[in-house]
C-alpha atoms as a PDB file:
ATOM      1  CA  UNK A   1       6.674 -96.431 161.565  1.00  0.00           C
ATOM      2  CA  UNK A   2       3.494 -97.967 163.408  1.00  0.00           C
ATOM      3  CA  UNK A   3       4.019-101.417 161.976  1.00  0.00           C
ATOM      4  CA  UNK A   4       7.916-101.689 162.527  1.00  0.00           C
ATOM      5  CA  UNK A   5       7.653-103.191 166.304  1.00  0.00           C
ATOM      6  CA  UNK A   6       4.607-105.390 165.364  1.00  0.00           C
ATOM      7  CA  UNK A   7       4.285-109.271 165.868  1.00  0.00           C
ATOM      8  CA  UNK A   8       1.918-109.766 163.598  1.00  0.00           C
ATOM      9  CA  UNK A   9       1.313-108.289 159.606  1.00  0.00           C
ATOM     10  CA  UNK A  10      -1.784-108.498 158.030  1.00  0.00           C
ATOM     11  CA  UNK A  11      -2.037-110.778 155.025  1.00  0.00           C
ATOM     12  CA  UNK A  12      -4.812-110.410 152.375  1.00  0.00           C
ATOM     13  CA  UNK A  13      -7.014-113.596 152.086  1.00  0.00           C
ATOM     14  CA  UNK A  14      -6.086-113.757 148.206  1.00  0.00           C
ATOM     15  CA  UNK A  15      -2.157-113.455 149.353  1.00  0.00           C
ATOM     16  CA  UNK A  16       0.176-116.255 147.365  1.00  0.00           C
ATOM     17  CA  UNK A  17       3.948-116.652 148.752  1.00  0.00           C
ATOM     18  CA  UNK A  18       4.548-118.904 145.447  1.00  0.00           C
ATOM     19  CA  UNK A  19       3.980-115.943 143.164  1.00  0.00           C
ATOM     20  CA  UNK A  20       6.792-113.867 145.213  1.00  0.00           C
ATOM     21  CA  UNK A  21      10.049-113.888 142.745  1.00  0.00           C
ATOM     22  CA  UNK A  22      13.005-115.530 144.432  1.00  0.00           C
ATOM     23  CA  UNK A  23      16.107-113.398 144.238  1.00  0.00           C
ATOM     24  CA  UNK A  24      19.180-114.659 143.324  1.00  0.00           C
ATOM     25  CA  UNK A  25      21.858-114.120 145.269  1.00  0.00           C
ATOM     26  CA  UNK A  26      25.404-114.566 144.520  1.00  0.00           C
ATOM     27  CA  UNK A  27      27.557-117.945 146.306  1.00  0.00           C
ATOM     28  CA  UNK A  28      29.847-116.050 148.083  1.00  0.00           C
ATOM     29  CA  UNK A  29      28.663-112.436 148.269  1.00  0.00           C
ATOM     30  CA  UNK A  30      29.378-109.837 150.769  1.00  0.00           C
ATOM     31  CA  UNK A  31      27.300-107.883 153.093  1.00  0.00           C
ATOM     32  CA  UNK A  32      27.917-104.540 154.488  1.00  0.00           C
ATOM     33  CA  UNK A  33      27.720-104.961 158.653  1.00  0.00           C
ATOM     34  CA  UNK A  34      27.825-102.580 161.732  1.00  0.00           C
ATOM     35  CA  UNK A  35      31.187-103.971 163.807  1.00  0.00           C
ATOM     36  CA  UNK A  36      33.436-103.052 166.502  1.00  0.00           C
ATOM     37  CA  UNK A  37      37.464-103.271 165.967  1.00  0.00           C
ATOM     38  CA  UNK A  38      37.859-106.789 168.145  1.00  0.00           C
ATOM     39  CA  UNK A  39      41.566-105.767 168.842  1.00  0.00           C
ATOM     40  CA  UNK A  40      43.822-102.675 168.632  1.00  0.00           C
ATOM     41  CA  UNK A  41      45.924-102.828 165.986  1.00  0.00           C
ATOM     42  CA  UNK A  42      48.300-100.802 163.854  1.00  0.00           C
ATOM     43  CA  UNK A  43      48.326 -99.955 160.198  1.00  0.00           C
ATOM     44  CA  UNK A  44      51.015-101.223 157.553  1.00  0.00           C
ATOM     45  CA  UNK A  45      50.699 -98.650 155.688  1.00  0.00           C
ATOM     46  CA  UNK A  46      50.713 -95.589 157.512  1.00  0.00           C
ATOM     47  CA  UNK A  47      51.467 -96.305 161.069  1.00  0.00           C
ATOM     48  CA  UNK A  48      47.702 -95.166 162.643  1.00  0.00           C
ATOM     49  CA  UNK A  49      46.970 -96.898 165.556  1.00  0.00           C
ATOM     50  CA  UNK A  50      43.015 -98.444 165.466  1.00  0.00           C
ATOM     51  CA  UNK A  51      41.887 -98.627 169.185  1.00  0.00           C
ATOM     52  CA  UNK A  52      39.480-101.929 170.416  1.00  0.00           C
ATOM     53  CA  UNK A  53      35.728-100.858 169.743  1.00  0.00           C
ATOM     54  CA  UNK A  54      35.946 -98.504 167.154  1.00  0.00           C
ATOM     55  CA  UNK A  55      33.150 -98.596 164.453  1.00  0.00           C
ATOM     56  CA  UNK A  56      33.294 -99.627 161.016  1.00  0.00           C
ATOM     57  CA  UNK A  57      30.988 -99.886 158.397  1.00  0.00           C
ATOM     58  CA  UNK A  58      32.584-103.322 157.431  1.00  0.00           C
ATOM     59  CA  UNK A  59      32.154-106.171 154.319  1.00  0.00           C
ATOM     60  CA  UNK A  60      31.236-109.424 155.741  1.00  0.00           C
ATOM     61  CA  UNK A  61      31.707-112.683 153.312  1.00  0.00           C
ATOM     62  CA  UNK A  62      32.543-116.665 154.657  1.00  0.00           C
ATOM     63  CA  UNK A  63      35.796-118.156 153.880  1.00  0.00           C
ATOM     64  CA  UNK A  64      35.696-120.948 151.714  1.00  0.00           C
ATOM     65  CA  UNK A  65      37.454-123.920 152.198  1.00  0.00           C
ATOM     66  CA  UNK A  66      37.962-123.003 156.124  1.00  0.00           C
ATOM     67  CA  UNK A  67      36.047-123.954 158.891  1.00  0.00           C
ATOM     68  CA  UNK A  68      36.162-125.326 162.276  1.00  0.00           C
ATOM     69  CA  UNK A  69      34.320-128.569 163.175  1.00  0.00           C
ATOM     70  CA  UNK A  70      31.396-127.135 160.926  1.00  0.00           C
ATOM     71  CA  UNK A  71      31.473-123.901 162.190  1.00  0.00           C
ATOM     72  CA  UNK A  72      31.645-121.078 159.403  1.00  0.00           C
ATOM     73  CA  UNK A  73      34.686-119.090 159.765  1.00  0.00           C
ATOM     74  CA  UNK A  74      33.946-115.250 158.464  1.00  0.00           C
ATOM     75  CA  UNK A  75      36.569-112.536 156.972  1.00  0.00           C
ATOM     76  CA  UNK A  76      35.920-109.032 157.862  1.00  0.00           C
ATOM     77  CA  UNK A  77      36.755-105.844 155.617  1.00  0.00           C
ATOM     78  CA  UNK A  78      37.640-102.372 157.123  1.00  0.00           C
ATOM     79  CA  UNK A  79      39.592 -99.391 156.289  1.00  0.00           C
ATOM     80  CA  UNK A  80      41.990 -97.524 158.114  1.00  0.00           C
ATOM     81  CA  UNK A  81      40.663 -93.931 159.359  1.00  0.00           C
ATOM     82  CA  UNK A  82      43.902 -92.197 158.558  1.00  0.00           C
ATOM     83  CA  UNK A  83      44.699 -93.413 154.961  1.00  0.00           C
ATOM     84  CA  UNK A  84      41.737 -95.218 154.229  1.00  0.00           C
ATOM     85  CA  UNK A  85      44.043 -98.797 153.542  1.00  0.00           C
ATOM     86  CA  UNK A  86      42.306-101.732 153.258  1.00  0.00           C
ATOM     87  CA  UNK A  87      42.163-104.292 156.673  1.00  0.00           C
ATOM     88  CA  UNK A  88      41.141-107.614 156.894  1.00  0.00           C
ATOM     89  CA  UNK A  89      40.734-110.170 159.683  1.00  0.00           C
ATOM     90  CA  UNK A  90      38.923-113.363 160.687  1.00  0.00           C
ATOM     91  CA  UNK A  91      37.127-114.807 163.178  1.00  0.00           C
ATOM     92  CA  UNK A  92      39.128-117.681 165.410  1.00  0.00           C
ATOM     93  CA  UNK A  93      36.573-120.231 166.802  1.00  0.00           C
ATOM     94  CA  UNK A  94      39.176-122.369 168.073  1.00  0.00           C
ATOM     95  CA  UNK A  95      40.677-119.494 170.435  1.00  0.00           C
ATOM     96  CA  UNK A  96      37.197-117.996 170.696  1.00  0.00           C
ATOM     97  CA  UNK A  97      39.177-114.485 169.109  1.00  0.00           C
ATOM     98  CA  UNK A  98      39.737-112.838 165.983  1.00  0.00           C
ATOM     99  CA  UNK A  99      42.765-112.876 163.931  1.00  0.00           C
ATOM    100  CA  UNK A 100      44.703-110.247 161.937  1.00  0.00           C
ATOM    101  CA  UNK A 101      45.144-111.211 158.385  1.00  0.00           C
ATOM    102  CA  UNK A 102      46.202-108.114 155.999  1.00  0.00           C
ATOM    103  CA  UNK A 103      46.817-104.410 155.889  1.00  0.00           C
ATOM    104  CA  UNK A 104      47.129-104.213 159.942  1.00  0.00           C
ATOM    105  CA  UNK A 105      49.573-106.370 162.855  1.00  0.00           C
ATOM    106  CA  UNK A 106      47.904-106.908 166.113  1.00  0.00           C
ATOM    107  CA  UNK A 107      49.494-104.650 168.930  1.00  0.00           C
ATOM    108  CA  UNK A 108      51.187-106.655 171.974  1.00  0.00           C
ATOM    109  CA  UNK A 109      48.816-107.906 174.923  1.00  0.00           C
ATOM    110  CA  UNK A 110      51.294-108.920 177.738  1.00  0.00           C
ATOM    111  CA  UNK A 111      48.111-111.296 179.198  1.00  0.00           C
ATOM    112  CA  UNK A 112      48.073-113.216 175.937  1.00  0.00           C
ATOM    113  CA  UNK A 113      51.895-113.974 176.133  1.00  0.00           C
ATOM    114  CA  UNK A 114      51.224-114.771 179.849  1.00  0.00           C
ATOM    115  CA  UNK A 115      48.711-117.140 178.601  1.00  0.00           C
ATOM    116  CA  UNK A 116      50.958-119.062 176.139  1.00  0.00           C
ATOM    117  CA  UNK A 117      54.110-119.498 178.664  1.00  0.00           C
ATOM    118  CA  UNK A 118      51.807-120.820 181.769  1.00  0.00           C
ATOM    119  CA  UNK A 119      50.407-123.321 178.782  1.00  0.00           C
ATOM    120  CA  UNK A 120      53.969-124.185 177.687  1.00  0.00           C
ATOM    121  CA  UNK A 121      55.203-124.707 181.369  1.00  0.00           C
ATOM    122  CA  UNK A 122      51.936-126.918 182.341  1.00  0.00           C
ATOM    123  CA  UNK A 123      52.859-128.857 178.853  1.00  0.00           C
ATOM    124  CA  UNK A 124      56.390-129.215 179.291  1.00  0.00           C
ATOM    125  CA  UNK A 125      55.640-130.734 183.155  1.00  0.00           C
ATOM    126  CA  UNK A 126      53.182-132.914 181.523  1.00  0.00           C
ATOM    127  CA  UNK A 127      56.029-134.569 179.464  1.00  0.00           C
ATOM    128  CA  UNK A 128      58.263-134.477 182.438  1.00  0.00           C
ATOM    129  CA  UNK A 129      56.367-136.232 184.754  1.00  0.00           C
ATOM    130  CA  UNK A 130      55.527-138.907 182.384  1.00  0.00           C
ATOM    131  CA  UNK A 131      59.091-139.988 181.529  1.00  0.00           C
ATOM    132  CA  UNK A 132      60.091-139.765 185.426  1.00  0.00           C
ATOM    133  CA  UNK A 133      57.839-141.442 188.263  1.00  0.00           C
ATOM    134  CA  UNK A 134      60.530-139.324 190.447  1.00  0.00           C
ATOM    135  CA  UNK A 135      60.008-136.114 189.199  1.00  0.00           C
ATOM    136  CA  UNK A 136      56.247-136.643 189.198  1.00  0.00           C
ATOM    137  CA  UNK A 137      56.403-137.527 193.261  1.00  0.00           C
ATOM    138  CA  UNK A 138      58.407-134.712 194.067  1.00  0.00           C
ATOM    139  CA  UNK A 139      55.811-132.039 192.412  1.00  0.00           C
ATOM    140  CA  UNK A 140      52.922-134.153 194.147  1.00  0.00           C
ATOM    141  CA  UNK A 141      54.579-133.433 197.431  1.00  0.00           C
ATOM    142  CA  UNK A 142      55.426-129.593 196.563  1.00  0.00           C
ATOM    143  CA  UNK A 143      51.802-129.537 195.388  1.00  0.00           C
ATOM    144  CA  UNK A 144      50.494-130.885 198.591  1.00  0.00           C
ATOM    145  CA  UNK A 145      52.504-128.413 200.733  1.00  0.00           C
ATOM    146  CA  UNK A 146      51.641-125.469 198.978  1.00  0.00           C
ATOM    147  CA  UNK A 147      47.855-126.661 199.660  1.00  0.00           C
ATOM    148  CA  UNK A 148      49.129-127.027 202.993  1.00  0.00           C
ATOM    149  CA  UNK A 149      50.190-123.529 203.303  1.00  0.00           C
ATOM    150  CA  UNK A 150      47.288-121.466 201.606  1.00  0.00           C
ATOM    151  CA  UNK A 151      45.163-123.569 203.988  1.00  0.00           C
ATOM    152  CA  UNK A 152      46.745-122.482 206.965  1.00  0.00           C
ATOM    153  CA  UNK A 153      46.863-118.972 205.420  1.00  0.00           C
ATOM    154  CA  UNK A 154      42.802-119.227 204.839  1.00  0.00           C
ATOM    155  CA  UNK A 155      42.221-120.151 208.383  1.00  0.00           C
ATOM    156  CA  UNK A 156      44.479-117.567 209.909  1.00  0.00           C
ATOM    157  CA  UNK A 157      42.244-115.058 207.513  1.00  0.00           C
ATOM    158  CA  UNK A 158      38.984-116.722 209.108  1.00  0.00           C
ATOM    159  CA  UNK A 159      40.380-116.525 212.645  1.00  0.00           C
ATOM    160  CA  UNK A 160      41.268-113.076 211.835  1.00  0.00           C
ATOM    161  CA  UNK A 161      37.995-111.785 210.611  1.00  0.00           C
ATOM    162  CA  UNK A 162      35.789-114.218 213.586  1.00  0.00           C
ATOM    163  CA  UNK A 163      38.170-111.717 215.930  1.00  0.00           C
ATOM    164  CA  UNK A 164      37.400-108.586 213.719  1.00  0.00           C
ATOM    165  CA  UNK A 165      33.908-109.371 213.911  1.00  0.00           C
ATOM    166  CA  UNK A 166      33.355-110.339 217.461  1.00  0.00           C
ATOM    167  CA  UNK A 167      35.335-107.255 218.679  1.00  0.00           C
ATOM    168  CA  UNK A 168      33.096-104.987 216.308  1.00  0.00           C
ATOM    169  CA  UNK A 169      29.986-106.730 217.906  1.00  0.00           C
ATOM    170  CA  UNK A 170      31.003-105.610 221.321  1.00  0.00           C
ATOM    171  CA  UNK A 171      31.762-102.327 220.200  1.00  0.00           C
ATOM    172  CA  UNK A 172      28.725-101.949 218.719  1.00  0.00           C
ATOM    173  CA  UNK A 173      27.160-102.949 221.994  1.00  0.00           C
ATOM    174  CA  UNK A 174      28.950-100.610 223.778  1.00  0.00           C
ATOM    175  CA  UNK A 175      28.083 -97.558 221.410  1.00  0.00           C
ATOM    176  CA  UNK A 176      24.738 -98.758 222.030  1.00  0.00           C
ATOM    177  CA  UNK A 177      24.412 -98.563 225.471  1.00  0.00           C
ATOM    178  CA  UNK A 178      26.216 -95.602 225.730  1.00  0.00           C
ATOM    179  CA  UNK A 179      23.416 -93.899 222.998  1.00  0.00           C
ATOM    180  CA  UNK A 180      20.782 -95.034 225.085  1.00  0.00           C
ATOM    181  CA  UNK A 181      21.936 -93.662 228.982  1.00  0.00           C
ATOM    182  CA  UNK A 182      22.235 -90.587 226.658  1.00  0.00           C
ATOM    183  CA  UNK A 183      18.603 -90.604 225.176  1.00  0.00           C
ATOM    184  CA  UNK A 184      17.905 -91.330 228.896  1.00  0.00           C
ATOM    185  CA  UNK A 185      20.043 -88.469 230.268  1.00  0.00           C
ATOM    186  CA  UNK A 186      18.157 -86.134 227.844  1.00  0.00           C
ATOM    187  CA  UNK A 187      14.869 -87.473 228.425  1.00  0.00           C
ATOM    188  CA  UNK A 188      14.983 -86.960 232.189  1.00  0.00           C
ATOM    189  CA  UNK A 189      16.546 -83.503 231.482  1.00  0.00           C
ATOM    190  CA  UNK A 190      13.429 -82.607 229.455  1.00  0.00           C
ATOM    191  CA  UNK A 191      11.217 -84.045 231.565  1.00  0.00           C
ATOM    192  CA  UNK A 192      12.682 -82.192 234.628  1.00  0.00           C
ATOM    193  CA  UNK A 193      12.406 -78.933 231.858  1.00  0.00           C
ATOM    194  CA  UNK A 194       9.012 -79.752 231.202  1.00  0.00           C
ATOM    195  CA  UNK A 195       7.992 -79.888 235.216  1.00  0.00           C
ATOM    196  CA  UNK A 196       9.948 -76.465 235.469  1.00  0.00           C
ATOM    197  CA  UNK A 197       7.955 -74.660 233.273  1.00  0.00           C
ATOM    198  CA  UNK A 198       4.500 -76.428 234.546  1.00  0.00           C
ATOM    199  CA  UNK A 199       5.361 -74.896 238.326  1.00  0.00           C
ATOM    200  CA  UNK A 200       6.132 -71.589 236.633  1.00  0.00           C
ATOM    201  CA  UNK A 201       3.010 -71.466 234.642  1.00  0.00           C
ATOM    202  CA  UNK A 202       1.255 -73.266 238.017  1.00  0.00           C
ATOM    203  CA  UNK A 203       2.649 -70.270 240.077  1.00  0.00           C
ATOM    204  CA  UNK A 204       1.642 -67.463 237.435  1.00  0.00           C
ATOM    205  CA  UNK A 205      -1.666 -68.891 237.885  1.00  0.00           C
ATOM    206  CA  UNK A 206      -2.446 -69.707 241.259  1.00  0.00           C
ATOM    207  CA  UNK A 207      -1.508 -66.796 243.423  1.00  0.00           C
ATOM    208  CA  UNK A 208      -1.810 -66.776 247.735  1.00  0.00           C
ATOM    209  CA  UNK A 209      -3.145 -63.587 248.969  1.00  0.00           C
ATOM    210  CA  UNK A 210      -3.963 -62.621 252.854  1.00  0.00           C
ATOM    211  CA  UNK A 211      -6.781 -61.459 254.169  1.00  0.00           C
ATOM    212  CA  UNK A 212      -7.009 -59.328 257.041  1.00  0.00           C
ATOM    213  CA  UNK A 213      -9.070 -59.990 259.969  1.00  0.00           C
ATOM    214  CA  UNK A 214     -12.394 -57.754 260.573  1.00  0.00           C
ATOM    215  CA  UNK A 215     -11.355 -54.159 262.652  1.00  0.00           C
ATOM    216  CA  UNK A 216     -12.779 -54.206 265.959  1.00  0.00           C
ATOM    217  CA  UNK A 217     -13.846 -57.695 266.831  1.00  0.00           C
ATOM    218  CA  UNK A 218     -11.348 -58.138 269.343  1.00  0.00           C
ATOM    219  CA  UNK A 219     -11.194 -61.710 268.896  1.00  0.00           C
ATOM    220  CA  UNK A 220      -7.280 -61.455 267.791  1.00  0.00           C
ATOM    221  CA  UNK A 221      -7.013 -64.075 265.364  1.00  0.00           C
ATOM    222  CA  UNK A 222      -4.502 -63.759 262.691  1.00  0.00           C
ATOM    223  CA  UNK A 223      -5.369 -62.902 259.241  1.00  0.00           C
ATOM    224  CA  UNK A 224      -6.704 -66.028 257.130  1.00  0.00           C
ATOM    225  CA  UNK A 225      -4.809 -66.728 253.720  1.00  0.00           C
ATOM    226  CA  UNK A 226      -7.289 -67.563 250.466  1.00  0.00           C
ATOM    227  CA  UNK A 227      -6.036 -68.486 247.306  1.00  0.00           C
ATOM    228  CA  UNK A 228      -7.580 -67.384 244.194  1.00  0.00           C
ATOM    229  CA  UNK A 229      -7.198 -68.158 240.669  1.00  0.00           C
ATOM    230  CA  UNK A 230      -7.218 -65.729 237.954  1.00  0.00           C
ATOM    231  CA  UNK A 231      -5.199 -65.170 234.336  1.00  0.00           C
ATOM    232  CA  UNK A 232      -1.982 -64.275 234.014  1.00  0.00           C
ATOM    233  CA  UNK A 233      -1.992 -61.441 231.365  1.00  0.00           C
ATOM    234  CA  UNK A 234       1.176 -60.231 230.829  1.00  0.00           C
ATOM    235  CA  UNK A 235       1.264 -56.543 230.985  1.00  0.00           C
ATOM    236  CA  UNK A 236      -1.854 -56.368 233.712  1.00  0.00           C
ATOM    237  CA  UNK A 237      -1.287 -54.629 236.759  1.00  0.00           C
ATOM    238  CA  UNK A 238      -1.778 -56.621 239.872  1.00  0.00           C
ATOM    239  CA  UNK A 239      -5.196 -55.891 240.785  1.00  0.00           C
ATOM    240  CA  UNK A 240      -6.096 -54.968 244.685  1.00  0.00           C
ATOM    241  CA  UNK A 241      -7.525 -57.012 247.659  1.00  0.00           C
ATOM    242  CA  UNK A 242     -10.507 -55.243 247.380  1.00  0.00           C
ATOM    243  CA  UNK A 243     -10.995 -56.215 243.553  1.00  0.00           C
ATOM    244  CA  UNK A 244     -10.339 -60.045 244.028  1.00  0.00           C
ATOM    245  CA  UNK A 245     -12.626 -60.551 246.732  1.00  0.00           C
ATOM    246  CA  UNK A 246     -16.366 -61.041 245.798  1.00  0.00           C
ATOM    247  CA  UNK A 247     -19.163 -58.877 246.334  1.00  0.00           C
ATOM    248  CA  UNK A 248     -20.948 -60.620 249.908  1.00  0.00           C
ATOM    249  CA  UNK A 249     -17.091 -60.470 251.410  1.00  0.00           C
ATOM    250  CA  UNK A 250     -16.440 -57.229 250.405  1.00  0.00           C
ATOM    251  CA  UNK A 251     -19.704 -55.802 251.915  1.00  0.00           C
ATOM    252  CA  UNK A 252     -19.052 -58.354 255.401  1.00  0.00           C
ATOM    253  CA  UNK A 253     -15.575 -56.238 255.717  1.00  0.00           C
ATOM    254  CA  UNK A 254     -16.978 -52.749 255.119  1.00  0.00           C
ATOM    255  CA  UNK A 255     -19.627 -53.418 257.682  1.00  0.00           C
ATOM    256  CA  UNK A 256     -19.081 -52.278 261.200  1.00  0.00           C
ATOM    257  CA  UNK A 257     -18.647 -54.954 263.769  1.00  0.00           C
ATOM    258  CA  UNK A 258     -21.696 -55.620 266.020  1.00  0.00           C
ATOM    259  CA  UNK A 259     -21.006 -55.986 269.469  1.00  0.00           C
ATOM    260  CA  UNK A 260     -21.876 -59.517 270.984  1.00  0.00           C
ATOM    261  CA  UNK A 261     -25.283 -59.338 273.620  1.00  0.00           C
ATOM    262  CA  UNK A 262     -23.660 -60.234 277.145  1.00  0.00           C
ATOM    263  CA  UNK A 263     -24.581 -64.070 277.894  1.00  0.00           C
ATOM    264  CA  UNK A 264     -26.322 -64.560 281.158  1.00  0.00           C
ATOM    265  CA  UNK A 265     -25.008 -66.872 283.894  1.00  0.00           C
ATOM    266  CA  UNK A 266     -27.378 -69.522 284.868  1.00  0.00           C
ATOM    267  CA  UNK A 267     -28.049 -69.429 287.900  1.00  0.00           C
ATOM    268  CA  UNK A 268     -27.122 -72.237 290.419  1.00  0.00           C
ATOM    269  CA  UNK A 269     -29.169 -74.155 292.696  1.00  0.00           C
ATOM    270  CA  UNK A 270     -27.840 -73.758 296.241  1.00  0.00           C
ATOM    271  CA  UNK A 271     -29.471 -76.798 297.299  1.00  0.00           C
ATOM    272  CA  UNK A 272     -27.390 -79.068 295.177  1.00  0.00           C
ATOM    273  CA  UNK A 273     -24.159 -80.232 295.351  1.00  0.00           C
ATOM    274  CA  UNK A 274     -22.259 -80.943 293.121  1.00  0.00           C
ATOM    275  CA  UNK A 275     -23.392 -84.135 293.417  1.00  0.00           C
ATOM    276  CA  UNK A 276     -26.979 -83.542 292.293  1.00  0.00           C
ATOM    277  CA  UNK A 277     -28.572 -84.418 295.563  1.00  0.00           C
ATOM    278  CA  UNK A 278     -31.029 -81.606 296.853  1.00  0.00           C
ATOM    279  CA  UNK A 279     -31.090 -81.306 300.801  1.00  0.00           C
ATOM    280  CA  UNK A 280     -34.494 -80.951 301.978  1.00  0.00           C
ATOM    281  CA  UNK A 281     -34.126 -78.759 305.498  1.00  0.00           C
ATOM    282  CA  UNK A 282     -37.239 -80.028 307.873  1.00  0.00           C
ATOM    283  CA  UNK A 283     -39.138 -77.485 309.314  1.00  0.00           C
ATOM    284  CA  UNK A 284     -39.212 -77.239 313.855  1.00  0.00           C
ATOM    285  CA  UNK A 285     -42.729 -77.765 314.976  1.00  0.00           C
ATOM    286  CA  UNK A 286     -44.962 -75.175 316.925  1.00  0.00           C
ATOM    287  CA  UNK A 287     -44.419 -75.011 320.760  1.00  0.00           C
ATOM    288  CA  UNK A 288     -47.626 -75.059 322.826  1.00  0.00           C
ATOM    289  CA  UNK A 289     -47.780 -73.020 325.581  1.00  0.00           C
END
């Protein structure tokens, strides 16, 4: 089985292709061939019906005497599957088909009888046309208006289909710009999603707590606000003011409040005015008595 597919077989150096013995072979002898019915047919002798493309194991031999412009013309043996009759047909190189020749008829093709009457008809105006100059006009001009009308027919078609096509085009535009304002609609919808859930997590986060002002310091001020950051664990209780704050403030708030030292008024020169010029009063001189 290895050397079945092989190019090339080895030959022995000593190899002669004289001493091979010729066989003889027969003039006209038949060979047994793998074929394909070429055409349903019927038998003759008992009525089975042989479908195109069955498979035979058929006899293959040349007809003598028969050919076509050199070409070989071959005879093909078969038998029927039912009762086993003898069929035989031949090749047809001038049709380019086979033929039926014994034991079977060919079954009717309607397209092969179409064949032969359009030949007859294109024959038969041939002939016509040739014996009257008349006649021949008259089918020029009926051929030259039925060009006429399968050309106006073929551009209607193309005018049809340039309108089919350019309509499609703009309704493929417009599908296409309605597809994108709706990516776009959904995009900014996510987007706007997106930002939603950022603010949440921002606010779960980031949380504003007030502090209250120092007891006692009598300044009034409001309380301050401070934010802090810290984790959002779900399931934590909020924790107190107290707890958030760091150690130095918590320690400032527990403390008690110191009271201020009074601030001592400076004390004002008489002398000056408020224009910062000091008077200078002159002293009266002794009286002698």
């Amino acid at each position: 089985m290895s050397e079945r597919k092989v190019l090339n077989k080895y030959f022995p150096p000593d190899f002669d292709p004289d001493l091979i013995p010729r066989r003889k072979v027969p003039r006209n002898s038949q060979q047994v061939v793998r074929l394909m019915a070429p055409f349903s047919m019927r038998c003759n002798t008992c009525g089975e019906y042989v479908y195109k493309g069955k498979k035979f194991n058929a006899r293959k031999e040349t007809v003598e005497g028969e050919d076509y412009f050199g070409i070989k013309i071959f005879r093909f043996y078969i038998k029927c599957t039912q009762c086993s009759a003898e069929i035989t047909f031949k090749t047809d190189p001038k049709n380019t088909d086979y033929t039926a020749e014994h034991g079977a008829s060919r079954n009717f093709e309607p397209w092969r009888e179409e064949q032969s009457v359009e030949e007859e008809d294109r024959l038969a105006k041939l002939d016509e046309e040739e014996n009257n100059p008349m006649k021949a006009l008259e089918n020029r001009t009926v051929d030259s208006k039925r060009e006429m009308e399968i050309l106006d027919a073929l551009q209607d078609i193309r005018a049809r289909n340039a309108r089919i096509e350019r309509t499609a085009g703009q309704s493929d535009d417009l599908l296409a710009r309605l597809h994108m304002q709706e990516v776009d609609e959904a995009e900014a919808a996510e987007a706007k999603r997106l930002e939603d859930e950022d603010e949440e997590l921002v606010q779960a986060v980031f949380s504003k707590i007030s502090v209250p002002a120092a007891s006692g310091s009598g300044s009034g001020t409001p309380s301050s606000t401070v934010t802090l950051k810290r984790k959002a664990n779900v399931g934590e209780p909020e924790p107190s003011l107290q707890h958030l704050l760091s150690e130095s403030a918590r320690a400032l708030i527990a403390s008690k409040p110191v009271a201020a030292p009074a601030i001592k008024k400076a004390k004002t020169d008489s002398g000056k005015n408020k224009l910062g010029i000091k008077i200078v009063k002159k002293s009266k001189p002794p009286t002698v008595v």
